[in-house]
PDB file of N, CA and C in Angstrom:
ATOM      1  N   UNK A   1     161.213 -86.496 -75.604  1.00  0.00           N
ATOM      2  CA  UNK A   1     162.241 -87.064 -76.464  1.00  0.00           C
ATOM      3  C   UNK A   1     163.613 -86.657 -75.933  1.00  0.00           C
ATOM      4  N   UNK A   2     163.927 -87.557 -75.766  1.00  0.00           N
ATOM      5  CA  UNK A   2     165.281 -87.405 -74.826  1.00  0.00           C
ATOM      6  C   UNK A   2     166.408 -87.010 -75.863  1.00  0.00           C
ATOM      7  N   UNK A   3     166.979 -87.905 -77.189  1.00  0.00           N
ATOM      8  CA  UNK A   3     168.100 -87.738 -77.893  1.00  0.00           C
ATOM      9  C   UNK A   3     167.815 -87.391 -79.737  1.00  0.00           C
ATOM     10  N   UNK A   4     166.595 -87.425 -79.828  1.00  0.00           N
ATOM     11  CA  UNK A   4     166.022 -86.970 -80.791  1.00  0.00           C
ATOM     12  C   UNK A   4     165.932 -87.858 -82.086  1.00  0.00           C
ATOM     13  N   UNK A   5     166.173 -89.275 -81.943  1.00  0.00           N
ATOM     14  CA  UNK A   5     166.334 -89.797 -82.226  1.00  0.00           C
ATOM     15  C   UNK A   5     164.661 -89.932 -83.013  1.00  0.00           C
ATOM     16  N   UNK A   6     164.479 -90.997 -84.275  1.00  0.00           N
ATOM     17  CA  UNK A   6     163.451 -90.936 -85.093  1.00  0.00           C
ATOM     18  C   UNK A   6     163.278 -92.672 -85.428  1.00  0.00           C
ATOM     19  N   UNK A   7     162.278 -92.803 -84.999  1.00  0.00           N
ATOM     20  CA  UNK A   7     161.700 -94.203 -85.545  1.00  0.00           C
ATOM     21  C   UNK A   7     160.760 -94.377 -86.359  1.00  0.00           C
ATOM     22  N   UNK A   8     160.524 -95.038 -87.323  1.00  0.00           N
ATOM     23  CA  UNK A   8     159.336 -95.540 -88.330  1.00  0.00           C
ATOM     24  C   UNK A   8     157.992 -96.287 -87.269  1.00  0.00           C
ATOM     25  N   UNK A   9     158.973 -97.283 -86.404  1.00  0.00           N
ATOM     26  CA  UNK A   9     158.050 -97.817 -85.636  1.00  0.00           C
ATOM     27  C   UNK A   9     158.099 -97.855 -84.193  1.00  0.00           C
ATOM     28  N   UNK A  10     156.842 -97.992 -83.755  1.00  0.00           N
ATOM     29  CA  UNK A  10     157.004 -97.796 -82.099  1.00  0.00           C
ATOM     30  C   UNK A  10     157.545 -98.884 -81.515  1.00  0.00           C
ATOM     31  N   UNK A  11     158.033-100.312 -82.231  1.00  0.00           N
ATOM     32  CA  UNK A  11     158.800-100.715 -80.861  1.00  0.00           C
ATOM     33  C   UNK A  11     160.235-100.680 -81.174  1.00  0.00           C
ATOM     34  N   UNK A  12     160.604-100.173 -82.289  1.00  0.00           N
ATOM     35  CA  UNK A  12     161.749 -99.343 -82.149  1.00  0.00           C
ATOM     36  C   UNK A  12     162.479 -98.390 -81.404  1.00  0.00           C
ATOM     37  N   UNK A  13     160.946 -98.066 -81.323  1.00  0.00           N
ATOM     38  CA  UNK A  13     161.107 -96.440 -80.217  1.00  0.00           C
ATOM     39  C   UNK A  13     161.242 -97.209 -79.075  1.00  0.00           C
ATOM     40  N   UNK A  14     160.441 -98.222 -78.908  1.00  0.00           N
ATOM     41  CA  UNK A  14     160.198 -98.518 -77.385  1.00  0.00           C
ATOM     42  C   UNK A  14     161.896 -99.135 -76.684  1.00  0.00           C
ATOM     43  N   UNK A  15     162.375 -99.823 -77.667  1.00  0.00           N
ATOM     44  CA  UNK A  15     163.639-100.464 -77.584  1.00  0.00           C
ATOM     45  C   UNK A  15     164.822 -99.109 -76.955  1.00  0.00           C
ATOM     46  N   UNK A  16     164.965 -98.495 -78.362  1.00  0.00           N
ATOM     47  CA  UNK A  16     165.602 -97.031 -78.038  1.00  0.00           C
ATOM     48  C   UNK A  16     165.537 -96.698 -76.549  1.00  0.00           C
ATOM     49  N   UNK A  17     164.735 -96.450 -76.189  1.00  0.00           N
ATOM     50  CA  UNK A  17     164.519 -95.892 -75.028  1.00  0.00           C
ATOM     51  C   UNK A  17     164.912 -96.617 -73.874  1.00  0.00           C
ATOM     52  N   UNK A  18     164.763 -98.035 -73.845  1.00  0.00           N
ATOM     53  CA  UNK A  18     165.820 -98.448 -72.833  1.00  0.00           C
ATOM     54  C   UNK A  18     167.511 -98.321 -72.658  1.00  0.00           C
ATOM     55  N   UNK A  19     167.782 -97.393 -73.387  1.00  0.00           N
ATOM     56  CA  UNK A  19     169.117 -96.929 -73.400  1.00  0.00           C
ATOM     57  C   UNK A  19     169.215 -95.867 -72.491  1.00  0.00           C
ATOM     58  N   UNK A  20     168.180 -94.921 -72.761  1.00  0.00           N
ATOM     59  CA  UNK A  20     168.269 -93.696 -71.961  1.00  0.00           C
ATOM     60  C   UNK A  20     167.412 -94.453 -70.340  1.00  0.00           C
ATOM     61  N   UNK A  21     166.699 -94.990 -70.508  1.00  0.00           N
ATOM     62  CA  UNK A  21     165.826 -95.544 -68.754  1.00  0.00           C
ATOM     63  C   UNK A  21     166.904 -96.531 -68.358  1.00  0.00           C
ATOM     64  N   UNK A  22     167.891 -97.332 -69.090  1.00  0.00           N
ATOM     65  CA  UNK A  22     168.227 -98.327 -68.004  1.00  0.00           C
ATOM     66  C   UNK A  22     167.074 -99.369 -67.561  1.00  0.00           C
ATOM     67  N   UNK A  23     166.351 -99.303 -68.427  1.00  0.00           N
ATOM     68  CA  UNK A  23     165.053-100.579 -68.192  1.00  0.00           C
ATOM     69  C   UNK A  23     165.645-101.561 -68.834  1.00  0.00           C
ATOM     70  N   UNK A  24     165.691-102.778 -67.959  1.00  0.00           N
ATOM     71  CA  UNK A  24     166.238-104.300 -68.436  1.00  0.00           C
ATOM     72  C   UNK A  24     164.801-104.978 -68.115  1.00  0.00           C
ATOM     73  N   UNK A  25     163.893-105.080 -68.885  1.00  0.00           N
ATOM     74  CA  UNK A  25     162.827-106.063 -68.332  1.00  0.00           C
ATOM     75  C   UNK A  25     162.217-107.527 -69.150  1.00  0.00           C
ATOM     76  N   UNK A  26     163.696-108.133 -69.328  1.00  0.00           N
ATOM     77  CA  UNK A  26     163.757-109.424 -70.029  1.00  0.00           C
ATOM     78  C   UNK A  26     165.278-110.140 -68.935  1.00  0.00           C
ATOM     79  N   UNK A  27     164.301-110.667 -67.949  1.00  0.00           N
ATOM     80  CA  UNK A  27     164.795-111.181 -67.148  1.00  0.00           C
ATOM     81  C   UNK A  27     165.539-112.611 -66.954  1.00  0.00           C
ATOM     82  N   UNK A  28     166.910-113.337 -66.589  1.00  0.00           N
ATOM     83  CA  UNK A  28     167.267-114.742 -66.844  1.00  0.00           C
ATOM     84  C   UNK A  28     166.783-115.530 -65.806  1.00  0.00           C
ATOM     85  N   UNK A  29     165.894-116.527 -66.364  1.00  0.00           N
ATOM     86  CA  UNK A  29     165.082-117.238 -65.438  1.00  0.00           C
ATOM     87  C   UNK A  29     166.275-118.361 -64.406  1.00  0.00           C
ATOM     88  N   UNK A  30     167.363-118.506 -64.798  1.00  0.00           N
ATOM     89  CA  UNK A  30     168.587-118.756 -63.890  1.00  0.00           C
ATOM     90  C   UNK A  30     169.148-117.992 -62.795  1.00  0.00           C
ATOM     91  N   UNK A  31     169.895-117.261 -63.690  1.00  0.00           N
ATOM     92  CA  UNK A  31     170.705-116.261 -62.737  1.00  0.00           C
ATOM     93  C   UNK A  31     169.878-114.469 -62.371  1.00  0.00           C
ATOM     94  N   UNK A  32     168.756-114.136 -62.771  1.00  0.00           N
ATOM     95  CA  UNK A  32     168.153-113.198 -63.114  1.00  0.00           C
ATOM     96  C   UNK A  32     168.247-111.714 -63.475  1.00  0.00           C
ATOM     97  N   UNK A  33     169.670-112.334 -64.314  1.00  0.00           N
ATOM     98  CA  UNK A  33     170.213-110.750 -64.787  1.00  0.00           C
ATOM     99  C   UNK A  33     169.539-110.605 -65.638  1.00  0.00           C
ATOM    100  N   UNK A  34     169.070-108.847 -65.696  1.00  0.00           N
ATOM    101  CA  UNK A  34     168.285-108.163 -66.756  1.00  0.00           C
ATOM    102  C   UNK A  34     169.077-107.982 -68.098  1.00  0.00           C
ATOM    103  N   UNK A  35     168.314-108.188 -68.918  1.00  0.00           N
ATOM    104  CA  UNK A  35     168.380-107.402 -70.405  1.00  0.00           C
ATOM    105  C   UNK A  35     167.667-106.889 -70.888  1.00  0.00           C
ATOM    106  N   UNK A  36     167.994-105.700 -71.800  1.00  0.00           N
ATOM    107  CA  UNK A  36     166.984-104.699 -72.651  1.00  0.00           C
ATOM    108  C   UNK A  36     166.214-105.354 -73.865  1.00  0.00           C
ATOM    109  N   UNK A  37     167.004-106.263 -74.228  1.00  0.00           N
ATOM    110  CA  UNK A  37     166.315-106.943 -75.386  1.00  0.00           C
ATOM    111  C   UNK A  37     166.418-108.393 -75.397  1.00  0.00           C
ATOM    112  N   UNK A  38     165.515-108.836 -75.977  1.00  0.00           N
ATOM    113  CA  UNK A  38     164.740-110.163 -75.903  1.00  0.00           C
ATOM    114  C   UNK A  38     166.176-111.033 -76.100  1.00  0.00           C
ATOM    115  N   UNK A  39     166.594-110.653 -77.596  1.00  0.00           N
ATOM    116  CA  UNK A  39     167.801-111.460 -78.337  1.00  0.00           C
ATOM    117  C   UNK A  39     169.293-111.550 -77.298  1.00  0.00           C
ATOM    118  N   UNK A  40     169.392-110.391 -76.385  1.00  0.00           N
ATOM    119  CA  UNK A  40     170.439-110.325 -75.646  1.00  0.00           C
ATOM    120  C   UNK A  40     170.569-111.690 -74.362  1.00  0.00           C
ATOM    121  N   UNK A  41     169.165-111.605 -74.013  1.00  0.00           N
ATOM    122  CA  UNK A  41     168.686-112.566 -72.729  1.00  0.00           C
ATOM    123  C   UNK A  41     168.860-114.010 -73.546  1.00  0.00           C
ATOM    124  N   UNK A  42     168.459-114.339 -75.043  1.00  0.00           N
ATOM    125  CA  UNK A  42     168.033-115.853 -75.519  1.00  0.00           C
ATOM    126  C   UNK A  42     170.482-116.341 -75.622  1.00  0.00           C
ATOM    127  N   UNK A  43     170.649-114.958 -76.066  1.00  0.00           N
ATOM    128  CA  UNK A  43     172.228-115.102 -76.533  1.00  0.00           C
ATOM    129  C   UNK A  43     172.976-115.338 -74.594  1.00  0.00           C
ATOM    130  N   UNK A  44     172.446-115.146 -73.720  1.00  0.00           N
ATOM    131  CA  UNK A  44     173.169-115.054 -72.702  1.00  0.00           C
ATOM    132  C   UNK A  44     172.075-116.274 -71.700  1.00  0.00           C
ATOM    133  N   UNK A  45     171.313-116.780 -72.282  1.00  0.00           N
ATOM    134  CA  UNK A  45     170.898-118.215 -71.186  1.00  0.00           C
ATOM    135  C   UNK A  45     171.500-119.291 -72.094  1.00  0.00           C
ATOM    136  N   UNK A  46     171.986-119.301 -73.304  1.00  0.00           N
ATOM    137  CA  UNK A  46     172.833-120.036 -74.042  1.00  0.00           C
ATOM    138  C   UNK A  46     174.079-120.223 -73.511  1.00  0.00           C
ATOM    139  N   UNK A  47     174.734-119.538 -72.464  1.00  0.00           N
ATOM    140  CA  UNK A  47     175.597-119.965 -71.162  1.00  0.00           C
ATOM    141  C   UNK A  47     175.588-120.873 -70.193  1.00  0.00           C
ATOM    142  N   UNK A  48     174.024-120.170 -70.229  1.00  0.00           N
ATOM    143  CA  UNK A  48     173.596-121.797 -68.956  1.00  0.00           C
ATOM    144  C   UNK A  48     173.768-123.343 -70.086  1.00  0.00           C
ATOM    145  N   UNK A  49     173.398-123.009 -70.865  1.00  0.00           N
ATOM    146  CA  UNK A  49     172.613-124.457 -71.781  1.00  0.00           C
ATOM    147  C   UNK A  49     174.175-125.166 -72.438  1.00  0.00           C
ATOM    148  N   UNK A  50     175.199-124.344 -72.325  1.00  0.00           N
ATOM    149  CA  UNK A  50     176.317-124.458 -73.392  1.00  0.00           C
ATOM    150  C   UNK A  50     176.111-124.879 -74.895  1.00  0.00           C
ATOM    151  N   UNK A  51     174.830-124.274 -75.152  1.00  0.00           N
ATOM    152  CA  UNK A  51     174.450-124.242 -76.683  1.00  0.00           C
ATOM    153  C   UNK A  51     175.334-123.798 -77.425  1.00  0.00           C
ATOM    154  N   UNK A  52     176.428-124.168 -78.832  1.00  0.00           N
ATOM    155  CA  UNK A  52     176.995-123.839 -79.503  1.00  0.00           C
ATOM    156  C   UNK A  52     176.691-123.335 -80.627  1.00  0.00           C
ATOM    157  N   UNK A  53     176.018-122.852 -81.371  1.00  0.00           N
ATOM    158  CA  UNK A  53     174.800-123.273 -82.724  1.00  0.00           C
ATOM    159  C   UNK A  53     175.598-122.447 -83.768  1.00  0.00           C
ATOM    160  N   UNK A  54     176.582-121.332 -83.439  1.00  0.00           N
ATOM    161  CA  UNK A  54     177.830-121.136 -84.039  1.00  0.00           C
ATOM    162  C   UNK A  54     178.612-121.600 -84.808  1.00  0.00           C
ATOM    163  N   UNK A  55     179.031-122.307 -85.511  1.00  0.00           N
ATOM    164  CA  UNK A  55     180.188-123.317 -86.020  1.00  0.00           C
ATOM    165  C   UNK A  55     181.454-122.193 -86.948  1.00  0.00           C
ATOM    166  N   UNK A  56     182.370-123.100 -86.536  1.00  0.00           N
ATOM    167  CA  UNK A  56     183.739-122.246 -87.319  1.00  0.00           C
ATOM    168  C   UNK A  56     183.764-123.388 -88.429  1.00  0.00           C
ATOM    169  N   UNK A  57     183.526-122.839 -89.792  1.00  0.00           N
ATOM    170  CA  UNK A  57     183.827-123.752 -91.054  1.00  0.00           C
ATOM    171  C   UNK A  57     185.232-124.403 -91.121  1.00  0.00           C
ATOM    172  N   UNK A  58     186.122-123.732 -90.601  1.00  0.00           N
ATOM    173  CA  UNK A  58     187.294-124.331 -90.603  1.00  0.00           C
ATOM    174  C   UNK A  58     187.952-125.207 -89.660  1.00  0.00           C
ATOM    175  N   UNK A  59     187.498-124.826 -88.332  1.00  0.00           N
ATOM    176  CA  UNK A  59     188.295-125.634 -87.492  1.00  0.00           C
ATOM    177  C   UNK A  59     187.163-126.524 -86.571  1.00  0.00           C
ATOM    178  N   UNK A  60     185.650-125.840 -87.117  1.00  0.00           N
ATOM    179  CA  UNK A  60     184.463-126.698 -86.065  1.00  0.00           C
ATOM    180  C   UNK A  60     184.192-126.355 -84.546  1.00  0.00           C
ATOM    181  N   UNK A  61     184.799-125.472 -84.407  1.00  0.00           N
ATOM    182  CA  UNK A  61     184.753-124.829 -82.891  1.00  0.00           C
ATOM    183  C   UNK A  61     183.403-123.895 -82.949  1.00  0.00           C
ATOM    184  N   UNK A  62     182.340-124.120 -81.875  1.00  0.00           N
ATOM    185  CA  UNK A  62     181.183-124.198 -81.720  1.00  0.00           C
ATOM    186  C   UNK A  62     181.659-122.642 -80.619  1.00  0.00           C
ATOM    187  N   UNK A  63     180.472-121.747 -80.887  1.00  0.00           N
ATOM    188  CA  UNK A  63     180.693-120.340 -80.088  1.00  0.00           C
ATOM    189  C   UNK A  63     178.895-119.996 -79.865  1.00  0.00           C
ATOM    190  N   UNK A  64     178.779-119.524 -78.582  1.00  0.00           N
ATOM    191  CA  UNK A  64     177.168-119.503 -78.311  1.00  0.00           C
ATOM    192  C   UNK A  64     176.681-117.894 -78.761  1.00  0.00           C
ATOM    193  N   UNK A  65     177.583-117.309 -79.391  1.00  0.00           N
ATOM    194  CA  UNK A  65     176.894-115.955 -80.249  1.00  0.00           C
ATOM    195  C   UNK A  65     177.696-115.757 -81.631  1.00  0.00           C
ATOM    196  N   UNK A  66     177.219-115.346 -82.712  1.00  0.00           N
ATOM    197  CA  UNK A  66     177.916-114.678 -83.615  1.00  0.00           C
ATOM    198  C   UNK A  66     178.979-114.188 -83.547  1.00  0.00           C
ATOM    199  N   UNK A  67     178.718-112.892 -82.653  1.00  0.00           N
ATOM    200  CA  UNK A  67     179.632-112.282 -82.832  1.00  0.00           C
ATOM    201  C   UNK A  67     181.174-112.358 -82.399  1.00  0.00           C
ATOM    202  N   UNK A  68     180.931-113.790 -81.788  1.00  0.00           N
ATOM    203  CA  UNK A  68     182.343-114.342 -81.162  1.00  0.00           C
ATOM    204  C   UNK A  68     182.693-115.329 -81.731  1.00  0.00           C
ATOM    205  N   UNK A  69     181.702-115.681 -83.052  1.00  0.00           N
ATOM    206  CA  UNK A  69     182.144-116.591 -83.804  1.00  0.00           C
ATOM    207  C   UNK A  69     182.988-115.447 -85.038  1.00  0.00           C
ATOM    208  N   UNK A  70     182.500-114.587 -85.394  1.00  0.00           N
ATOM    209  CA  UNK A  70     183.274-113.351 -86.316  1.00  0.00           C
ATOM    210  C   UNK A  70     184.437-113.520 -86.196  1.00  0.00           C
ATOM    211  N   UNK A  71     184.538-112.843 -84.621  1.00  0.00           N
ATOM    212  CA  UNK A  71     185.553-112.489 -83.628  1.00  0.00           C
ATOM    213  C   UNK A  71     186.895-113.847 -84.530  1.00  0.00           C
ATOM    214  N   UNK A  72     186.298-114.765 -84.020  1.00  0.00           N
ATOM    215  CA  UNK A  72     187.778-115.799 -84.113  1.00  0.00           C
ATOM    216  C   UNK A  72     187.848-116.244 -85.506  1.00  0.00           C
ATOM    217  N   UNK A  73     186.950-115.607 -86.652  1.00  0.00           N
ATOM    218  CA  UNK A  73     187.690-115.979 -88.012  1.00  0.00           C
ATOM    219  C   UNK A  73     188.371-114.785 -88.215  1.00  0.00           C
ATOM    220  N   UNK A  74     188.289-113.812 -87.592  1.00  0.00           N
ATOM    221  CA  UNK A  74     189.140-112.449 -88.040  1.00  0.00           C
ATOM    222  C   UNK A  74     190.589-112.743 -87.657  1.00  0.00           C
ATOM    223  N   UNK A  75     190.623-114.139 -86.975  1.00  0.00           N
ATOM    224  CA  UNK A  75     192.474-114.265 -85.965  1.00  0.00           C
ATOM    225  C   UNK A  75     192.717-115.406 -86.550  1.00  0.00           C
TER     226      UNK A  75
END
């Protein structure tokens, strides 16, 4: 146990732990950059696809993750 960290479940644990290994083994079948997690790789081949699925209620501007849809109602 590297940071002492405590999980309920093991693929919690298993996740965790690619922080401390640097294991990316969710690979982009495009460009074949690694990611640690599944959701990171589906949010970053949504680049290739220019999938928007995001929407800004106000102005309709389409963003391929959440958190950059947040990002631009906070401005």
């Amino acid at each position: 146990d590297v940071c002492g960290a405590g999980f309920t479940q093991n693929k919690d644990l298993k996740h965790h732990r690619t922080i401390h290994t640097g294991e990316k083994p969710y690979k982009c079948d495009v460009c074949n950059v690694g990611f640690a997690r599944r959701q990171q790789l589906k949010a970053h081949q949504r680049t290739h696809t220019q999938e928007k699925p995001y929407k800004c209620g106000v102005c309709g501007k389409g963003f391929n993750q959440n958190g950059d849809l947040e990002r631009h109602k906070r401005t």
